[in-house]
C-alpha atoms as a PDB file:
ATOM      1  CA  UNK A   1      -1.048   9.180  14.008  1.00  0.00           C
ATOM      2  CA  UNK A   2      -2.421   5.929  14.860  1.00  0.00           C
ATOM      3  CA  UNK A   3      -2.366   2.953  12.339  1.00  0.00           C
ATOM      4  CA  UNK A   4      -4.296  -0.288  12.569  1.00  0.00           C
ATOM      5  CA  UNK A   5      -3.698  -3.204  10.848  1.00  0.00           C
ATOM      6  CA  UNK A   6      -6.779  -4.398   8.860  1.00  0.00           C
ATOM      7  CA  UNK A   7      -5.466  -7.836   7.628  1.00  0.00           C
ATOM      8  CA  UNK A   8      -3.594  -8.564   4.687  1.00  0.00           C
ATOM      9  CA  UNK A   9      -1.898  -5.426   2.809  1.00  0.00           C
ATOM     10  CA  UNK A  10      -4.969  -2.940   4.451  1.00  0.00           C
ATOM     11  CA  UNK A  11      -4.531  -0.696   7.226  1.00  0.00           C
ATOM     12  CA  UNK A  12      -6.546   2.060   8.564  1.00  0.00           C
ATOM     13  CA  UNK A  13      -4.703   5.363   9.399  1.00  0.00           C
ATOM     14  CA  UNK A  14      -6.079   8.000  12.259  1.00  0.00           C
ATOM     15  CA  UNK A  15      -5.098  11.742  12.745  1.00  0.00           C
ATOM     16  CA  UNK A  16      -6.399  14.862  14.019  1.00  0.00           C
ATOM     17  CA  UNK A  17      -9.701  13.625  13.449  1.00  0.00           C
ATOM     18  CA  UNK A  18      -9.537  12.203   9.771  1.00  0.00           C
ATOM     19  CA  UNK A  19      -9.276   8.691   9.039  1.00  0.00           C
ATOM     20  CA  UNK A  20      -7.622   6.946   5.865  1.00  0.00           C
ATOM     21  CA  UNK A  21      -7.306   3.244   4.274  1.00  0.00           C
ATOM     22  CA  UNK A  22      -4.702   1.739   1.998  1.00  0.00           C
ATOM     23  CA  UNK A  23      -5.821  -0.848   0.633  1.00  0.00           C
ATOM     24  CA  UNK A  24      -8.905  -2.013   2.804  1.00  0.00           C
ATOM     25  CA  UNK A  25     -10.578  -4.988   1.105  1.00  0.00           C
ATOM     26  CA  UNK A  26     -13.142  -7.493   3.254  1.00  0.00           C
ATOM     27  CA  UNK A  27     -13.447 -10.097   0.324  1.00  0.00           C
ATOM     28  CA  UNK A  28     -11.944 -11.440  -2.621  1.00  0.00           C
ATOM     29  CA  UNK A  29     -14.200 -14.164  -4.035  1.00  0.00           C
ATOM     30  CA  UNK A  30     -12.476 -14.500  -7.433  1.00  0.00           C
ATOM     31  CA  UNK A  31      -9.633 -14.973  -5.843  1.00  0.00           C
ATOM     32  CA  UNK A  32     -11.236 -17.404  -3.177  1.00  0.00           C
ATOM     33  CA  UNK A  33     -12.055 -19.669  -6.533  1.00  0.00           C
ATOM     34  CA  UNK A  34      -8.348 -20.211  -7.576  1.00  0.00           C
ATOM     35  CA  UNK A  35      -6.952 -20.134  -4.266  1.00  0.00           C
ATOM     36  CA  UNK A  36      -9.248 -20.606  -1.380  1.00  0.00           C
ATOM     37  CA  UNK A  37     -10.699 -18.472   1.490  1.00  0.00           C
ATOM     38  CA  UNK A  38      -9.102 -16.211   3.261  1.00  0.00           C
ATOM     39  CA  UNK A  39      -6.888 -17.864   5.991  1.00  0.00           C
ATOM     40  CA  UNK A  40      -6.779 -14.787   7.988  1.00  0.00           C
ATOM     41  CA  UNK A  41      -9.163 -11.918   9.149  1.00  0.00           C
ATOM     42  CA  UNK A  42     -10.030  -8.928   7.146  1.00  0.00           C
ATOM     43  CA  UNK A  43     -11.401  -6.207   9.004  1.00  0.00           C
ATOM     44  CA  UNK A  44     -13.655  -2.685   7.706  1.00  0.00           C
ATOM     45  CA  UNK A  45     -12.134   0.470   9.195  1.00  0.00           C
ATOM     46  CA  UNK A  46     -13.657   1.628  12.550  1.00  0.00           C
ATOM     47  CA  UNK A  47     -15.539   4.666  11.190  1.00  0.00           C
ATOM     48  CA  UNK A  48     -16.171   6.746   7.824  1.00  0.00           C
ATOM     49  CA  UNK A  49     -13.231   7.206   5.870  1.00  0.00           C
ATOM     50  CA  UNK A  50     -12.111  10.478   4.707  1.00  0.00           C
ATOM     51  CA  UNK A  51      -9.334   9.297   1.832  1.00  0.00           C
ATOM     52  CA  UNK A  52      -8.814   5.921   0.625  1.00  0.00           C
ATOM     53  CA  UNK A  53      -5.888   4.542  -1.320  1.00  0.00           C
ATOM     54  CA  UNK A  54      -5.417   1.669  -3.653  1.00  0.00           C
ATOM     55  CA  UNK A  55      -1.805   0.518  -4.846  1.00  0.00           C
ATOM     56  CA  UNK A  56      -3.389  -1.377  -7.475  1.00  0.00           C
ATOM     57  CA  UNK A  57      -6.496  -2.833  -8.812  1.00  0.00           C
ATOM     58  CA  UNK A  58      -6.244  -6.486  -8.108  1.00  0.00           C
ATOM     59  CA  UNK A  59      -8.813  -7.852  -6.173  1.00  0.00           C
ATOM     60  CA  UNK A  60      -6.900  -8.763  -3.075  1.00  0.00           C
ATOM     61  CA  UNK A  61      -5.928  -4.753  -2.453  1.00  0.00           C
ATOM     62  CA  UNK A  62      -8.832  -3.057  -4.579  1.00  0.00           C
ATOM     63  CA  UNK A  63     -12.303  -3.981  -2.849  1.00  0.00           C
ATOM     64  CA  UNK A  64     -14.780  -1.757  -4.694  1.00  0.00           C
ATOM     65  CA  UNK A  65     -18.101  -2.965  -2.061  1.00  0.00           C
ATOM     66  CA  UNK A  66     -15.881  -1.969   1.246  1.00  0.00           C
ATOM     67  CA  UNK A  67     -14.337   0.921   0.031  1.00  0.00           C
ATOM     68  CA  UNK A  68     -18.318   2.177  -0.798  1.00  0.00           C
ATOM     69  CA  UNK A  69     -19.872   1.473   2.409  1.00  0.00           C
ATOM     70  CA  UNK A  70     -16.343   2.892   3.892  1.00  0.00           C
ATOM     71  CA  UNK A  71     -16.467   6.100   2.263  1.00  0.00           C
ATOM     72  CA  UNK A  72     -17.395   9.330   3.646  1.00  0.00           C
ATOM     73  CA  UNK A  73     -20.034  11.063   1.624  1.00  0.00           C
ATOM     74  CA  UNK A  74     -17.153  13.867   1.051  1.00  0.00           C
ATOM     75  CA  UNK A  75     -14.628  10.969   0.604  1.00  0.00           C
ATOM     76  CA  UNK A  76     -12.629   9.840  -2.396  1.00  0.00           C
ATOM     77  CA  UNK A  77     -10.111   7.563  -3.701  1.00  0.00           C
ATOM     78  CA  UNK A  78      -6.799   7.591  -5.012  1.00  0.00           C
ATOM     79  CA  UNK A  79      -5.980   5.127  -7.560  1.00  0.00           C
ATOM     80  CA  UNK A  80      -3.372   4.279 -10.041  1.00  0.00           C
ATOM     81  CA  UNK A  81      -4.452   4.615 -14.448  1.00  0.00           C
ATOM     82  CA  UNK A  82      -6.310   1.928 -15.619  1.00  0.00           C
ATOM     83  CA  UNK A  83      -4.140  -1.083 -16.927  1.00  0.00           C
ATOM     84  CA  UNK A  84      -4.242  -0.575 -21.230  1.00  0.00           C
ATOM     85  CA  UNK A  85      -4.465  -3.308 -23.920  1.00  0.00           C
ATOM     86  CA  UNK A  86      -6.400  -6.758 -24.720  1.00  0.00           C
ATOM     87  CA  UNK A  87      -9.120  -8.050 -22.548  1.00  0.00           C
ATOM     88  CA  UNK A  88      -6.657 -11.326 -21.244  1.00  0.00           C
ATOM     89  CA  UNK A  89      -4.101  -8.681 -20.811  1.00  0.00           C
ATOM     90  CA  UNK A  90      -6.572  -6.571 -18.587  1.00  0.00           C
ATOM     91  CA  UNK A  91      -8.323  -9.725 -17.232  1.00  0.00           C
ATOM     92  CA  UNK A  92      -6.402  -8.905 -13.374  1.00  0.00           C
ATOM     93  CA  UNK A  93      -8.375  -5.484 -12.765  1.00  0.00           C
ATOM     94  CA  UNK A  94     -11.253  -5.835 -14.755  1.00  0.00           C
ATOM     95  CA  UNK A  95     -13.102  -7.073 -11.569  1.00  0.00           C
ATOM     96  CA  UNK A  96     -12.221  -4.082  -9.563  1.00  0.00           C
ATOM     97  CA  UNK A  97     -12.742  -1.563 -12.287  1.00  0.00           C
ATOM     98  CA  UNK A  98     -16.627  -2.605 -12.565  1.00  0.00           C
ATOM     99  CA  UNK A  99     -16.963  -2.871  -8.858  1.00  0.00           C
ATOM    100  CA  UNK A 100     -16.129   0.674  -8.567  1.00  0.00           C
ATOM    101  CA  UNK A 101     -17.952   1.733 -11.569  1.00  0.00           C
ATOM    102  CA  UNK A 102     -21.109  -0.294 -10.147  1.00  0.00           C
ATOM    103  CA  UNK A 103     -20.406   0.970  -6.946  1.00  0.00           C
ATOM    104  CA  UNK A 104     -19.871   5.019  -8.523  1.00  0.00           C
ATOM    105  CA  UNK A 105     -17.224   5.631  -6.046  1.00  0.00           C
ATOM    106  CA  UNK A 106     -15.625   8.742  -6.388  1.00  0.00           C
ATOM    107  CA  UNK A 107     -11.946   8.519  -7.562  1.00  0.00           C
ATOM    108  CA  UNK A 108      -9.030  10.430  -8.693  1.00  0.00           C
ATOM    109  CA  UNK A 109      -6.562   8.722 -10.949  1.00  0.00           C
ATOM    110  CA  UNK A 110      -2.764  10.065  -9.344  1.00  0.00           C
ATOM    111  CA  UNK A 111       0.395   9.397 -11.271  1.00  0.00           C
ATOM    112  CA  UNK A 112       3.853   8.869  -9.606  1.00  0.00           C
ATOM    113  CA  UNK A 113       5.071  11.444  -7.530  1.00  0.00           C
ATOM    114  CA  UNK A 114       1.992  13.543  -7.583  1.00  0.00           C
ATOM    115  CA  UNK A 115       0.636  14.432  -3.898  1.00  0.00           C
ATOM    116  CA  UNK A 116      -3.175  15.280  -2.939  1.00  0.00           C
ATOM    117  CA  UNK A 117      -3.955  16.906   0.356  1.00  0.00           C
ATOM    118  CA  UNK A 118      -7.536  15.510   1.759  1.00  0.00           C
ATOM    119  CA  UNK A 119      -8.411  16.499   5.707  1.00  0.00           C
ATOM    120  CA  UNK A 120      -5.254  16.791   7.732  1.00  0.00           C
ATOM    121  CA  UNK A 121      -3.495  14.293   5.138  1.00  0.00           C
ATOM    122  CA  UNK A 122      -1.360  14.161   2.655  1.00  0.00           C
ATOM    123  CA  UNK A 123      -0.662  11.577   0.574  1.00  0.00           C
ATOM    124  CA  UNK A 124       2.007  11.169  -2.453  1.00  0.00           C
ATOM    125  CA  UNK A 125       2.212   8.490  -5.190  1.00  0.00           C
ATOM    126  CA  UNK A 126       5.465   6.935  -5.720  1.00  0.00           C
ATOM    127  CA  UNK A 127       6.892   4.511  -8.071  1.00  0.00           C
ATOM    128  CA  UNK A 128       6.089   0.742  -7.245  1.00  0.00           C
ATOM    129  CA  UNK A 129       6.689  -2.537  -9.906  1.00  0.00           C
ATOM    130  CA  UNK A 130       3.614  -5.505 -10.019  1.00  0.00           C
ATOM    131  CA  UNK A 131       4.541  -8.599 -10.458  1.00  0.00           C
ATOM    132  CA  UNK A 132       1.265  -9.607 -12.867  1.00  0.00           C
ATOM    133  CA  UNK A 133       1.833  -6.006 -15.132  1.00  0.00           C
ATOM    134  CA  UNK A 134      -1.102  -3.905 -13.693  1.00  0.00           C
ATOM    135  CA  UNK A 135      -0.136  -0.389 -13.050  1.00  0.00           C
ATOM    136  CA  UNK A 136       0.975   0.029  -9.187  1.00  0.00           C
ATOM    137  CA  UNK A 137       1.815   2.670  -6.938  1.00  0.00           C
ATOM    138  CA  UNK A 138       2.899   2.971  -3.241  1.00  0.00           C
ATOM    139  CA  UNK A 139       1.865   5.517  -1.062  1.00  0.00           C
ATOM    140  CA  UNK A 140       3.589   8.240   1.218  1.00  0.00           C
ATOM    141  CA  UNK A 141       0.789   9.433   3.530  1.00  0.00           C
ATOM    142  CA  UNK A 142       1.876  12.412   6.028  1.00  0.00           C
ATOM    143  CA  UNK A 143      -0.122  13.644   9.232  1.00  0.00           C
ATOM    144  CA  UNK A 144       0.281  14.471  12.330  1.00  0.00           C
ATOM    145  CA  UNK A 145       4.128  15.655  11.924  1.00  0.00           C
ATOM    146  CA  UNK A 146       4.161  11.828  10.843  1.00  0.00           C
ATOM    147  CA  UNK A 147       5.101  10.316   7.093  1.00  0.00           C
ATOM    148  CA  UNK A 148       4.889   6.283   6.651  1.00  0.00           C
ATOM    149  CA  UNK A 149       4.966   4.450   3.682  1.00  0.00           C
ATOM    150  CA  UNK A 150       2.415   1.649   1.896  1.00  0.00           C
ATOM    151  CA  UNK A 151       4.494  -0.673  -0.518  1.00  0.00           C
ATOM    152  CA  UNK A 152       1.225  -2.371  -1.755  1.00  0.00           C
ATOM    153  CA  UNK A 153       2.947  -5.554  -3.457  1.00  0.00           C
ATOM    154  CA  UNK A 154       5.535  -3.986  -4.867  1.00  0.00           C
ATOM    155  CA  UNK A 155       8.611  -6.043  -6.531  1.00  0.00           C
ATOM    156  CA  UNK A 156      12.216  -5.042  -5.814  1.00  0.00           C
ATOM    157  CA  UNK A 157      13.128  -2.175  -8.200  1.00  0.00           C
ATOM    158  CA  UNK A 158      15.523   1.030  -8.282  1.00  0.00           C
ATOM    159  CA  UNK A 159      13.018   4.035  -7.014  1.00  0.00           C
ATOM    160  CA  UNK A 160      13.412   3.362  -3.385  1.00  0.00           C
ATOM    161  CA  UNK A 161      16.988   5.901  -3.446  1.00  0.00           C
ATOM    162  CA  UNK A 162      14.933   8.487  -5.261  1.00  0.00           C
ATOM    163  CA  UNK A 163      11.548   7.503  -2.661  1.00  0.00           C
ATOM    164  CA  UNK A 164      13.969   7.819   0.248  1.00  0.00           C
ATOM    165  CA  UNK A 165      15.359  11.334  -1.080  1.00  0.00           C
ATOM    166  CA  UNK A 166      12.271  13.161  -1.969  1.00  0.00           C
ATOM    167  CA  UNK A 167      10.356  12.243   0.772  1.00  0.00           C
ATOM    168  CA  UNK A 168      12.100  10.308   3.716  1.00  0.00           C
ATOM    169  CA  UNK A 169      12.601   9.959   6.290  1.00  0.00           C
ATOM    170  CA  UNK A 170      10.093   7.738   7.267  1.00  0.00           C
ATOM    171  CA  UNK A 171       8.537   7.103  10.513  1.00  0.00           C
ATOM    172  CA  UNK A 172       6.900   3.327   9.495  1.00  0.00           C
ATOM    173  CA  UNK A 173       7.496   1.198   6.066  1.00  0.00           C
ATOM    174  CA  UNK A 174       4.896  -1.388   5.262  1.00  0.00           C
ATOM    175  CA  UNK A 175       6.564  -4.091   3.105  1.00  0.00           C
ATOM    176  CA  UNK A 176       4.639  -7.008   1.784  1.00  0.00           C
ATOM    177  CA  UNK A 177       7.232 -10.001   2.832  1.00  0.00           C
ATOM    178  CA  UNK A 178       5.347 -13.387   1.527  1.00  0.00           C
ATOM    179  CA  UNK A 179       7.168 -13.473  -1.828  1.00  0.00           C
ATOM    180  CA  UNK A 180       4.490 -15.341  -3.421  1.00  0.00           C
ATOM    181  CA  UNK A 181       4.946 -17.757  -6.877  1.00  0.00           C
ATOM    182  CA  UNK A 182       1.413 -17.680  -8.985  1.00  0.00           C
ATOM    183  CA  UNK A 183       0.435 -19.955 -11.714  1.00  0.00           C
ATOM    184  CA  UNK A 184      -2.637 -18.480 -12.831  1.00  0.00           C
ATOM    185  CA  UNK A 185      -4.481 -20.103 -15.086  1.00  0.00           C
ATOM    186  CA  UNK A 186      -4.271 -17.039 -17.650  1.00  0.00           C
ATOM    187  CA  UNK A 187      -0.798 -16.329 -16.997  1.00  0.00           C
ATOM    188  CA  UNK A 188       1.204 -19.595 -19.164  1.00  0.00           C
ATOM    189  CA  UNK A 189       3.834 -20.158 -19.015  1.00  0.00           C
ATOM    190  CA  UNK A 190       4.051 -19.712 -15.687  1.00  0.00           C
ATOM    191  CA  UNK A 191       7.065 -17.693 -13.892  1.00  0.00           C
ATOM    192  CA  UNK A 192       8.971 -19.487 -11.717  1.00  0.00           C
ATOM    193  CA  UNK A 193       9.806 -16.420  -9.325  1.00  0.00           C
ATOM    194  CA  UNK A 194       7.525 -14.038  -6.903  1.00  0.00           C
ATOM    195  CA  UNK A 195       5.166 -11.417  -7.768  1.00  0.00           C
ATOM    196  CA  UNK A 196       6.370  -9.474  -4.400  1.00  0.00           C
ATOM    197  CA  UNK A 197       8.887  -8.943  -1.897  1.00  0.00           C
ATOM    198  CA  UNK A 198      10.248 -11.981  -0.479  1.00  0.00           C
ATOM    199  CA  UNK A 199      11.228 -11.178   3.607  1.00  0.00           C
ATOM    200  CA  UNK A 200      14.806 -10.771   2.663  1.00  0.00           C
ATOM    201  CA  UNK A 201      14.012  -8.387  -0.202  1.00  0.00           C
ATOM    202  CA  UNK A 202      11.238  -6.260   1.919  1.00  0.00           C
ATOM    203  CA  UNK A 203      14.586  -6.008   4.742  1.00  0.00           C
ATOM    204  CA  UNK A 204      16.736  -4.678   2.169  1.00  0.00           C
ATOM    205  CA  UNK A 205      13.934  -2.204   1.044  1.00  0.00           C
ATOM    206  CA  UNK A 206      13.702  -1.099   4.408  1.00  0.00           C
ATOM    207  CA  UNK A 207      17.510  -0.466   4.629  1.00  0.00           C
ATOM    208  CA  UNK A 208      17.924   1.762   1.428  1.00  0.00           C
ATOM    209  CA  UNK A 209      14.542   3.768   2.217  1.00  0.00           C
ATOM    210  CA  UNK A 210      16.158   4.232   5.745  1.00  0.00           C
ATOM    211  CA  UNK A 211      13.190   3.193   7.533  1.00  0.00           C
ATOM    212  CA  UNK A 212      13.076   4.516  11.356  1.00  0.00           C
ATOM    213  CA  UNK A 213      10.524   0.958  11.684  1.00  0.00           C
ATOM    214  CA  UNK A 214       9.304  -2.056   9.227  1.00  0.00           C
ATOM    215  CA  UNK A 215       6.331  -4.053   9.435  1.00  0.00           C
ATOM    216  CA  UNK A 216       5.410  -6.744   7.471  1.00  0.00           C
ATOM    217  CA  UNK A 217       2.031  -7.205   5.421  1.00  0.00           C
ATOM    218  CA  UNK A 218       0.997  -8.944   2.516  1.00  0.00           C
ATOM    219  CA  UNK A 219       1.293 -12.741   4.059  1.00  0.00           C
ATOM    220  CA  UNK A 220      -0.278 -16.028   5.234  1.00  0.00           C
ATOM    221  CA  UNK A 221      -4.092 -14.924   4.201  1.00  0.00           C
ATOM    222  CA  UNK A 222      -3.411 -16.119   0.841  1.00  0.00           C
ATOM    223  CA  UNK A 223      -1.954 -19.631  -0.341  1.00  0.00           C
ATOM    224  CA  UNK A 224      -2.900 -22.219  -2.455  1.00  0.00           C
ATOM    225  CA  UNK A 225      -0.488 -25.256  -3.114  1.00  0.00           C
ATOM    226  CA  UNK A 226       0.586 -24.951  -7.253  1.00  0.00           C
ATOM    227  CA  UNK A 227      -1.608 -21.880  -7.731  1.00  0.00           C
ATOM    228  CA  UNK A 228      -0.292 -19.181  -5.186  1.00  0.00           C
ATOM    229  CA  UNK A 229       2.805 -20.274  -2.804  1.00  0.00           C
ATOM    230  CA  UNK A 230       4.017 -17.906  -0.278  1.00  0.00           C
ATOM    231  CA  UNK A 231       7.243 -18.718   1.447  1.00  0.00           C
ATOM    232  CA  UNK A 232       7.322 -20.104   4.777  1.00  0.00           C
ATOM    233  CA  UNK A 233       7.255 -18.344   7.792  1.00  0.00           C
ATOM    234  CA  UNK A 234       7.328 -14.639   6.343  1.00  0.00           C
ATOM    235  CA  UNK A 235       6.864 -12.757   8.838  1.00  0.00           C
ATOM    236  CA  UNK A 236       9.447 -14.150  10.900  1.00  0.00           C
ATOM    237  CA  UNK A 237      12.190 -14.213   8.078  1.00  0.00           C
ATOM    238  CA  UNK A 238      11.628 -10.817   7.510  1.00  0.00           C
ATOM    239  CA  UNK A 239      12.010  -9.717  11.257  1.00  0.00           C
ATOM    240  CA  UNK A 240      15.346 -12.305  11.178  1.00  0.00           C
ATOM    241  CA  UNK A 241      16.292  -9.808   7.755  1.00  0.00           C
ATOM    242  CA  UNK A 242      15.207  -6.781   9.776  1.00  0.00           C
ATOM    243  CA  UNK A 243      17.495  -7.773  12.684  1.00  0.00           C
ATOM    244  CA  UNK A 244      20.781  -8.777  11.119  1.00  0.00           C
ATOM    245  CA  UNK A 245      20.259  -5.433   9.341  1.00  0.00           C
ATOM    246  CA  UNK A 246      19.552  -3.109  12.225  1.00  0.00           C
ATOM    247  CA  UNK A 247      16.460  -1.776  11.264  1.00  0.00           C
ATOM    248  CA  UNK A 248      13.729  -2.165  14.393  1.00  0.00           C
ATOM    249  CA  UNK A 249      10.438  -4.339  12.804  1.00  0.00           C
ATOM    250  CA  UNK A 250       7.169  -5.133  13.736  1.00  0.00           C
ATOM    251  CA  UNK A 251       4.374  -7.550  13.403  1.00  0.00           C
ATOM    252  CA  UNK A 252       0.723  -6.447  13.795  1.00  0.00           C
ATOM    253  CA  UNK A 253      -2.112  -9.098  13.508  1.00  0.00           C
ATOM    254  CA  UNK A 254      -5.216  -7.563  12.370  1.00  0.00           C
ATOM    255  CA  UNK A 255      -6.581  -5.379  14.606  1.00  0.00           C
ATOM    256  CA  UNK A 256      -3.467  -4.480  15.963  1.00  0.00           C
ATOM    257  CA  UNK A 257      -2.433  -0.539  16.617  1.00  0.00           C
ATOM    258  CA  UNK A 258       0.226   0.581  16.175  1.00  0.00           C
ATOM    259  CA  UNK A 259       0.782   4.573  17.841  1.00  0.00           C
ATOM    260  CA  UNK A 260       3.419   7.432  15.796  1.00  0.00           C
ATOM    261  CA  UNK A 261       2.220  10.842  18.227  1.00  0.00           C
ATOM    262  CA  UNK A 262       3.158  13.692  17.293  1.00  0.00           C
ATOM    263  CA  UNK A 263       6.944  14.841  18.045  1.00  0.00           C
ATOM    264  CA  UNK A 264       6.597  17.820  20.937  1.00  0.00           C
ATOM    265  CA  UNK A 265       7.349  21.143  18.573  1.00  0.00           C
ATOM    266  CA  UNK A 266       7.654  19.656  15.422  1.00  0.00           C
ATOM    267  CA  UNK A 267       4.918  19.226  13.885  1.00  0.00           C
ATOM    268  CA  UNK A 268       4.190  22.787  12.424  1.00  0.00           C
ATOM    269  CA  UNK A 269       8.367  22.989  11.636  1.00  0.00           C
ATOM    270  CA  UNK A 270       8.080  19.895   9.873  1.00  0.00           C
ATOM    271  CA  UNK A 271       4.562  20.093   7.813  1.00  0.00           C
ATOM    272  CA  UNK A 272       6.561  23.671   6.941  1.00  0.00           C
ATOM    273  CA  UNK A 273       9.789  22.144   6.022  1.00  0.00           C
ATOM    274  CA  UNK A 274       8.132  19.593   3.722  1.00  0.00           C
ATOM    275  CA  UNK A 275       5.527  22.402   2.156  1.00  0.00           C
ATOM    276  CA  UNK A 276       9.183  24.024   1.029  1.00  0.00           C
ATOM    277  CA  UNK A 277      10.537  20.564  -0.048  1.00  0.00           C
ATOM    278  CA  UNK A 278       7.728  19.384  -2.405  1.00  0.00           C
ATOM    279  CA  UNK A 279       7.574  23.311  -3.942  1.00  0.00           C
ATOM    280  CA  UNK A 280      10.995  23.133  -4.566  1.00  0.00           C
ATOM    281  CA  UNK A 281      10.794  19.565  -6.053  1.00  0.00           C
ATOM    282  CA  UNK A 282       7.606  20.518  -8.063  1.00  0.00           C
ATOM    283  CA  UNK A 283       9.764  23.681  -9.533  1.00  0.00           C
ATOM    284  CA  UNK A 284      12.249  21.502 -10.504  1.00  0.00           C
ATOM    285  CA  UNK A 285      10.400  18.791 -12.420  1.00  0.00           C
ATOM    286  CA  UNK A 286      10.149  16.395  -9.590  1.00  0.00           C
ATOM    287  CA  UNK A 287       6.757  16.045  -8.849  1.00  0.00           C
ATOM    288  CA  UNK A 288       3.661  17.882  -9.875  1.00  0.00           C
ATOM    289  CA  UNK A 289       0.657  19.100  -7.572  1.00  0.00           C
ATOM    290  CA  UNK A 290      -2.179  17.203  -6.839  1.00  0.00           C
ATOM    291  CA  UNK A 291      -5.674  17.767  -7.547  1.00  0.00           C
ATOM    292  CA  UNK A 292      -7.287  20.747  -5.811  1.00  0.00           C
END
């Protein structure tokens, strides 16, 4: 499995021939409005994309125009349930939701803890908090003998025992770390804390989900002084976290690799081992298959 970091929460995942995205977005120009322009690079995946992922449908990790000319004509997308009630309430996703409706990309609507097997991955919704109210999900995509973990931008919340449990361990986490204050102009009054992980929060993540690596995502592209304030120097905090912790980190720019190959003899014991895992967890309530 190789991963590639496509700038801001996005990366591009390779194995035995298939390729996948979480989150892959090359524009947010609603965004770019309130906030400003990107301040870092967003890169398209290298090639056609088999399976894409979304955590969530705001436009900084949901780009319905990339994730079109991305997919493979055979390709889909996995995506949380549409967020429910007024039209301010809804007014985060409602971009996205059009985009991929204009766009008619093909997508499959996954609830938490349900896995879908596409090419040589799988991938498995688990339980994630957003900070704004839109549904969320993180992902646990497996190949290769290999299992890593998307966090989206997830707040801090009490799945990541039960994440760790039913589906560690985990090669590579992927923790958003800028722990970012908003003051949207629809969201008064506004909250004085972050939407996501702050660097010492995304360390302690990594801890409990017993994370064999952690690397950061989700910072410096986006900030805006009064609208949309990151912390300073996330990446680095988060690596300080990571290190008075124990648990080995990362930085990738974008465009960065970053290489999991396969263990010598383990991949068919392990892709067996977790087969009998997630039937027993399915036959006790835990999960529930994935679309055929």
């Amino acid at each position: 499995m190789q991963i590639r970091r496509l700038g801001w929460a996005g990366i591009e995942i390779e194995a035995a021939g298939g390729r996948a995205v979480i989150d892959a977005v090359t524009a947010m120009p609603q965004l770019a409005q309130l906030i400003g322009p990107p301040r870092t690079t967003l890169l398209p995946p290298t090639g056609p994309v088999d399976l894409a992922l979304v955590t969530h449908l705001h436009e900084d990790h949901t780009d319905a125009a990339a994730l079109a000319a991305a997919l493979d004509p055979d390709g889909t997308l996995l995506r949380p349930a549409a967020a429910r009630g007024a039209a301010h309430e809804t007014l985060d996703t409602a971009v996205a939701e059009a985009g991929l409706a204009e766009h008619k990309v093909p997508a499959r609507i996954v609830e938490p803890w349900q896995s879908v097997s596409a090419g040589p991955f799988t991938a498995t919704a688990v339980p994630a908090v957003d900070g704004l109210g839109a549904p969320q999900l993180s992902w646990v995509v497996e190949a290769d003998g290999r299992r890593i973990l998307h966090c989206g931008d997830t707040l801090f919340h009490g799945y990541w025992w039960q994440i760790a449990h039913r589906l560690g361990p985990f090669d590579a986490v992927f923790l958003p770390v800028n722990g970012a204050v908003c003051a949207f102009p629809h969201l008064h009054p506004a909250s004085p804390y972050p939407v996501d992980l702050d660097p010492g929060q995304a360390a302690a993540a990594a801890h409990l989900l017993g994370a064999r690596l952690a690397v950061p995502i989700h910072y410096d592209t986006l900030h805006g002084v009064g609208v949309y304030e990151q912390v300073d120097a996330p990446s680095g905090a988060f690596t300080a976290a990571c290190d008075k912790l124990g648990i080995p980190s990362r930085e990738l720019d974008p465009g960065d690799t970053l290489d999991l190959p396969p263990r010598a003899g383990e991949v068919e014991a392990e892709t067996r081992n977790d087969r009998t895992a997630r039937e027993g967890a399915v036959a006790r309530g835990v999960g529930r298959p994935g679309p055929a």
